[in-house]
Protein backbone atom coordinates (compact mmCIF):
# COMPACT_ATOMS: atom_id res chain seq x y z
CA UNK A 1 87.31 99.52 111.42
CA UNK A 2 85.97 97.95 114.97
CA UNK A 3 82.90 99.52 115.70
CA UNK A 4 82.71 99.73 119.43
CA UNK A 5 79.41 101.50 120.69
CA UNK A 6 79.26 102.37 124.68
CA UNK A 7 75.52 101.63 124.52
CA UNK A 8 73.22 99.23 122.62
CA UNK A 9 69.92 99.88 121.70
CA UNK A 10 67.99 97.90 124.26
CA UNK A 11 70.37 99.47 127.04
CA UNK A 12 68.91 102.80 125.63
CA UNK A 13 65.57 101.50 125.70
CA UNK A 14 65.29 100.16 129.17
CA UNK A 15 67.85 102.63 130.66
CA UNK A 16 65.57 104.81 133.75
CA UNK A 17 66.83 108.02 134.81
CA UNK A 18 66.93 108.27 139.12
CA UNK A 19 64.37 111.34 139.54
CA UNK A 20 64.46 113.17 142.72
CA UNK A 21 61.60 115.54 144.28
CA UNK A 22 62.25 117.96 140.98
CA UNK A 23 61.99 115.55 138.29
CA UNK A 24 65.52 113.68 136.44
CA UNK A 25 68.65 114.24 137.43
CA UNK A 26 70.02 116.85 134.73
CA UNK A 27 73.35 116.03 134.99
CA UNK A 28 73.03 112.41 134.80
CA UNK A 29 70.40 112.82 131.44
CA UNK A 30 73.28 115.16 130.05
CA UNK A 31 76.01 112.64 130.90
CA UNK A 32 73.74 110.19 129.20
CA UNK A 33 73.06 111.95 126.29
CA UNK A 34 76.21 112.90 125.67
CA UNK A 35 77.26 108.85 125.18
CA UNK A 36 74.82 108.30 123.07
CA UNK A 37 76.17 111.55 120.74
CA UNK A 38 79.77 109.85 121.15
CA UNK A 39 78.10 106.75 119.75
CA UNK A 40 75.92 108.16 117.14
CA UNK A 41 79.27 110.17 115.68
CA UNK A 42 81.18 106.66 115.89
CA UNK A 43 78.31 105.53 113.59
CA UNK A 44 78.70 108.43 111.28
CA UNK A 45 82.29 107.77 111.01
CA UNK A 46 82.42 104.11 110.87
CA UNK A 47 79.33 104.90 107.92
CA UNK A 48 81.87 107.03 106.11
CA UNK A 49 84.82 104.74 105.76
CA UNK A 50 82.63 101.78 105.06
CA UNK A 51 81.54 104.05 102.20
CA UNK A 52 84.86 104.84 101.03
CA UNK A 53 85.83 101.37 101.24
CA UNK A 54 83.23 100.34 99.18
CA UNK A 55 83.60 102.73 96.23
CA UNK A 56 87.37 101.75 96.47
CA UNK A 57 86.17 97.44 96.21
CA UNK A 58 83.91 98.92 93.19
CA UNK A 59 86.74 100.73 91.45
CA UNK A 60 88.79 97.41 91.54
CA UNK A 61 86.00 95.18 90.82
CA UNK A 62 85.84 97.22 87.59
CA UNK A 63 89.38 97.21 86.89
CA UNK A 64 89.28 93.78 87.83
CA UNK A 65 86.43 93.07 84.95
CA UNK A 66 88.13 94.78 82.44
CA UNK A 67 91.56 92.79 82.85
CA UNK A 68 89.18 89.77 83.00
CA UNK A 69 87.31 90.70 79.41
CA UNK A 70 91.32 91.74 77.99
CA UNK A 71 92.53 87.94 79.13
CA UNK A 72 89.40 86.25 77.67
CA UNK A 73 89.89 88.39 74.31
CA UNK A 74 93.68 87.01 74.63
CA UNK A 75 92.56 83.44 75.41
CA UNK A 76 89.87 83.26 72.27
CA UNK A 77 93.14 84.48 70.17
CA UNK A 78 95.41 82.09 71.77
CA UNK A 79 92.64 78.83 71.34
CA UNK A 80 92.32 80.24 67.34
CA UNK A 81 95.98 79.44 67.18
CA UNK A 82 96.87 76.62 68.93
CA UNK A 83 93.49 75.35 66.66
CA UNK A 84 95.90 76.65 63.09
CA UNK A 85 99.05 74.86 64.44
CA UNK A 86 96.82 71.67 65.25
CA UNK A 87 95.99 71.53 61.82
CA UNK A 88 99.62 72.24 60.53
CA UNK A 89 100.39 69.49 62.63
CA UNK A 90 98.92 66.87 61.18
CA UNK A 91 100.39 67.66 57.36
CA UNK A 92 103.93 67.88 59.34
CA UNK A 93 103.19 64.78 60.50
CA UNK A 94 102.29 63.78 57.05
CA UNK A 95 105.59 65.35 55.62
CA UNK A 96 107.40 63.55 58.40
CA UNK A 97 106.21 60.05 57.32
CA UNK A 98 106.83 60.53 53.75
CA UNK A 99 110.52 61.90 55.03
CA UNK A 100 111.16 58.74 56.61
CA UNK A 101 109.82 56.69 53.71
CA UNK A 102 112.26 58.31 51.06
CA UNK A 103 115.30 57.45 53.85
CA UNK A 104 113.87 53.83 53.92
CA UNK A 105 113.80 53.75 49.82
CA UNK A 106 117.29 55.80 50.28
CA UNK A 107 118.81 53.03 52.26
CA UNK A 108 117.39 50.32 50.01
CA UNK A 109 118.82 51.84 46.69
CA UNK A 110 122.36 51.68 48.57
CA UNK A 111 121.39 48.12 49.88
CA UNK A 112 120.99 46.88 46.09
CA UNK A 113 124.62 49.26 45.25
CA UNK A 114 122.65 52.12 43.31
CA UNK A 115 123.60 56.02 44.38
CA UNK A 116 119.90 57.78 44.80
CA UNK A 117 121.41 61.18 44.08
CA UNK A 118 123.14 59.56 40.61
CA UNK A 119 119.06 58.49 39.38
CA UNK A 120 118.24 60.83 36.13
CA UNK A 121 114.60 61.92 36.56
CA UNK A 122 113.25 60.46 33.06
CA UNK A 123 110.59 63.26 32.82
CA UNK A 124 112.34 66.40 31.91
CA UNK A 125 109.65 68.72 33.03
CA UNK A 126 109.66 67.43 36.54
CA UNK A 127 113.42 68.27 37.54
């Protein structure tokens, strides 16, 4: 979209027409004129796709906003859960510990020749 104009405006504001004993040379003020319609159109057009390209950068800048609004909506959910399974973690963690404190207790019942699974639970409502 290179705009290339045959005149610029000071050219057209300093140009002088060669007069002769009748006044201007018509042909050259026609040939003249007729540049400067070339130019003006080349404006018009270059106008007109700048427009076009414009309302095409504003459709996309919506569409753009919208998938940006949908992510953040996805990231709020996402932070919600990874906050839940930060929580869980730490009473896994918890459950971990007391899984490796059983094994130690485990391995200490063998150690003194007692079979942990062999115990009988004295209290016969907690089975």
């Amino acid at each position: 979209m290179d705009l290339k104009l045959k005149h610029s405006t000071d050219e057209i504001l300093e140009h002088e027409f060669k007069s002769n004993t009748a006044g201007y040379d018509a042909l050259e003020v026609d040939m003249y004129m007729d540049e400067i319609v070339q130019d003006y159109y080349a404006i018009q057009q270059y106008s007109e796709k700048a427009e076009a390209r414009l309302k095409e950068l504003e459709k996309e800048n919506h569409s753009l906003k919208e998938q940006k609004d949908k992510f953040e909506a996805e990231n709020a959910v996402l932070s919600e859960k990874i906050k839940m399974l930060s929580a869980n973690e730490s009473g896994s963690l918890a459950n971990i510990d007391l899984l490796k404190r059983i094994s130690v207790l485990e391995q200490a019942l063998y150690k003194l020749g007692k079979d942990p699974t062999k115990i009988k639970n004295s209290d016969p409502d907690n089975r």
